[in-house]
N, C-alpha and C. Protein backbone atom coordinates (compact mmCIF):
# COMPACT_ATOMS: atom_id res chain seq x y z
N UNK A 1 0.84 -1.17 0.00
CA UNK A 1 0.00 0.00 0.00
C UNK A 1 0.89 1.25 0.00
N UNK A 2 0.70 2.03 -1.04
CA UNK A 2 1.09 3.70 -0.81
C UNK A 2 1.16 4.41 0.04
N UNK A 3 2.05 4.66 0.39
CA UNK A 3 2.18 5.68 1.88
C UNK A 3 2.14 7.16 1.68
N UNK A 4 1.14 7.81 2.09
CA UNK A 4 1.03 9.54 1.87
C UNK A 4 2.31 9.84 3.38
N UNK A 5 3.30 11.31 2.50
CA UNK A 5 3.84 11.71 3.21
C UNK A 5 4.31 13.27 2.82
N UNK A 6 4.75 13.88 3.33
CA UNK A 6 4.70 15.23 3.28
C UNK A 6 5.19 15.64 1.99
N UNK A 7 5.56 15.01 1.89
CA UNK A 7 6.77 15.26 0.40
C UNK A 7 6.02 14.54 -0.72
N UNK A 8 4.64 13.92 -0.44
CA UNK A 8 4.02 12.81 -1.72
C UNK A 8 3.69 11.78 -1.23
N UNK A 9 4.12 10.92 -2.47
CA UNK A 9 3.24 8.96 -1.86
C UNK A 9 4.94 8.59 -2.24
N UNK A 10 4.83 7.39 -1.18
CA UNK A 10 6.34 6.61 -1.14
C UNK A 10 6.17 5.44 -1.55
N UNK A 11 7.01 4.42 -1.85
CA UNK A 11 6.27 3.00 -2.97
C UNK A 11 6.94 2.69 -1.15
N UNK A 12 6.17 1.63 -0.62
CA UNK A 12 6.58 0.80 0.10
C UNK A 12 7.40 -0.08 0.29
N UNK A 13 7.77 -0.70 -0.79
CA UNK A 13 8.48 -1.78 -1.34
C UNK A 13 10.00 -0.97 -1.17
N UNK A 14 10.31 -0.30 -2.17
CA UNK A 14 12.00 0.28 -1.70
C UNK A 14 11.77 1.77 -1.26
N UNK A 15 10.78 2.06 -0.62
CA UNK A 15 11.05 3.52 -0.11
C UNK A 15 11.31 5.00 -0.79
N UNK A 16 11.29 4.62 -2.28
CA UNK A 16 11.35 5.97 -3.82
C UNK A 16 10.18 6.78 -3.05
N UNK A 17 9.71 8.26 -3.13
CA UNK A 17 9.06 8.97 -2.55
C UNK A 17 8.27 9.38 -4.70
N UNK A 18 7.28 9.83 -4.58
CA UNK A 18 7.00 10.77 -5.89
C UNK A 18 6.09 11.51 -6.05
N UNK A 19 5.74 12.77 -6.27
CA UNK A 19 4.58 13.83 -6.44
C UNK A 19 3.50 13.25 -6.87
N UNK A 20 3.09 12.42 -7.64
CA UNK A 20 1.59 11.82 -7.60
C UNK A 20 1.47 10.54 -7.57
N UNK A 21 0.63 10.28 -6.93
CA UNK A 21 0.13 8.89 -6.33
C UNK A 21 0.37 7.62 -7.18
N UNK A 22 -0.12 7.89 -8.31
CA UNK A 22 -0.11 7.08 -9.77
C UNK A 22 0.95 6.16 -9.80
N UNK A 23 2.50 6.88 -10.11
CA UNK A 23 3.73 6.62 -9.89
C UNK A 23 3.99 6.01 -8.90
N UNK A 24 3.56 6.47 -7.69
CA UNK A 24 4.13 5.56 -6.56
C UNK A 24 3.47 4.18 -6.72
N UNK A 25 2.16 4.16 -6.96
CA UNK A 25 1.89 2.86 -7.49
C UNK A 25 2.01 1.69 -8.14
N UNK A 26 2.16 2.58 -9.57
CA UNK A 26 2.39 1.93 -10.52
C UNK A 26 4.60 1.07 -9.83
N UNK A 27 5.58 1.82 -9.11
CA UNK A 27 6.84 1.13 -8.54
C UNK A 27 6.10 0.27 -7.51
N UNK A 28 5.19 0.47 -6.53
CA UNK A 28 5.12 -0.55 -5.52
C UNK A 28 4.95 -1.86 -6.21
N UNK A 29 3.82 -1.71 -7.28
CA UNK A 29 3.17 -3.03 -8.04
C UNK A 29 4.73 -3.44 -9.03
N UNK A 30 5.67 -3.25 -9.68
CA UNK A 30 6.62 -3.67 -10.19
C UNK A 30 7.66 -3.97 -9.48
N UNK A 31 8.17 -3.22 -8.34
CA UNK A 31 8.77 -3.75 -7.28
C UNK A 31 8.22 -5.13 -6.92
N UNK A 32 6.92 -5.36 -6.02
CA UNK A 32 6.34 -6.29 -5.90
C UNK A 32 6.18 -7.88 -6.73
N UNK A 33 5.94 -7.63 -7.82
CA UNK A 33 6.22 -8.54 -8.70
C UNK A 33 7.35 -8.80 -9.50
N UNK A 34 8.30 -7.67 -9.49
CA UNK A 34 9.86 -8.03 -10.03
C UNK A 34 11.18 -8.46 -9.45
N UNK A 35 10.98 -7.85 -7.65
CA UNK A 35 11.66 -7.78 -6.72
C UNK A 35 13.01 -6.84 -7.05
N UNK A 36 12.66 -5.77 -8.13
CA UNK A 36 13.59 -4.77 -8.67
C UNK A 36 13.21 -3.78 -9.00
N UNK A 37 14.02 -2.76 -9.34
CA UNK A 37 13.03 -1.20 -9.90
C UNK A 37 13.34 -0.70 -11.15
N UNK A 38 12.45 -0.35 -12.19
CA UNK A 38 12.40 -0.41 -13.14
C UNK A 38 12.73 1.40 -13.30
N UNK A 39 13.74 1.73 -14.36
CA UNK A 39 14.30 2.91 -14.85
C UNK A 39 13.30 3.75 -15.25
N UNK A 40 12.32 3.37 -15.70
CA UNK A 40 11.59 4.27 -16.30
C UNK A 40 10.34 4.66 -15.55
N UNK A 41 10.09 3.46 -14.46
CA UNK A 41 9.48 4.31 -13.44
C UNK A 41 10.26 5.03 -12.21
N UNK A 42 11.15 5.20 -11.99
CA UNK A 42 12.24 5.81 -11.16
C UNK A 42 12.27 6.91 -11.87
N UNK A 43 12.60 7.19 -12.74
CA UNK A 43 12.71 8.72 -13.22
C UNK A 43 11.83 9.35 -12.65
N UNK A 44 10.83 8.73 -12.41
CA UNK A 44 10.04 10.22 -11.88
C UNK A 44 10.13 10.23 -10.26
N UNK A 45 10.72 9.50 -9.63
CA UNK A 45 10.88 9.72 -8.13
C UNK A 45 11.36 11.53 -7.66
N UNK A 46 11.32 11.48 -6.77
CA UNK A 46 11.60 13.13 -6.27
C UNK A 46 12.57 12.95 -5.63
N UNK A 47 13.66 13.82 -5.15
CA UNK A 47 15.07 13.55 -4.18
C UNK A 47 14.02 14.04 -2.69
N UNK A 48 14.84 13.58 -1.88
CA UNK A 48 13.86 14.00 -0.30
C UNK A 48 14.56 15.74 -0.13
């Protein structure tokens, strides 16, 4: 599950933070089923 935090939603799985929810989703669910993180959803992560 997506974690709301001051800074956005965080993927649970490795902790990437990102400005809309979508994104954080769409890494938790590929994390989850890849047990890795995919480049092209990482680009859009935010620095803390």
């Amino acid at each position: 599950m997506v974690k709301k935090t001051l800074s956005g939603f965080q993927c649970e799985e490795c902790k990437l933070k990102y400005k809309e929810k979508s994104w954080a989703e769409k890494c938790e669910a590929w994390c989850k089923a890849h047990k890795s993180c995919n480049l092209e959803i990482i680009r859009h992560a935010v620095k803390n």
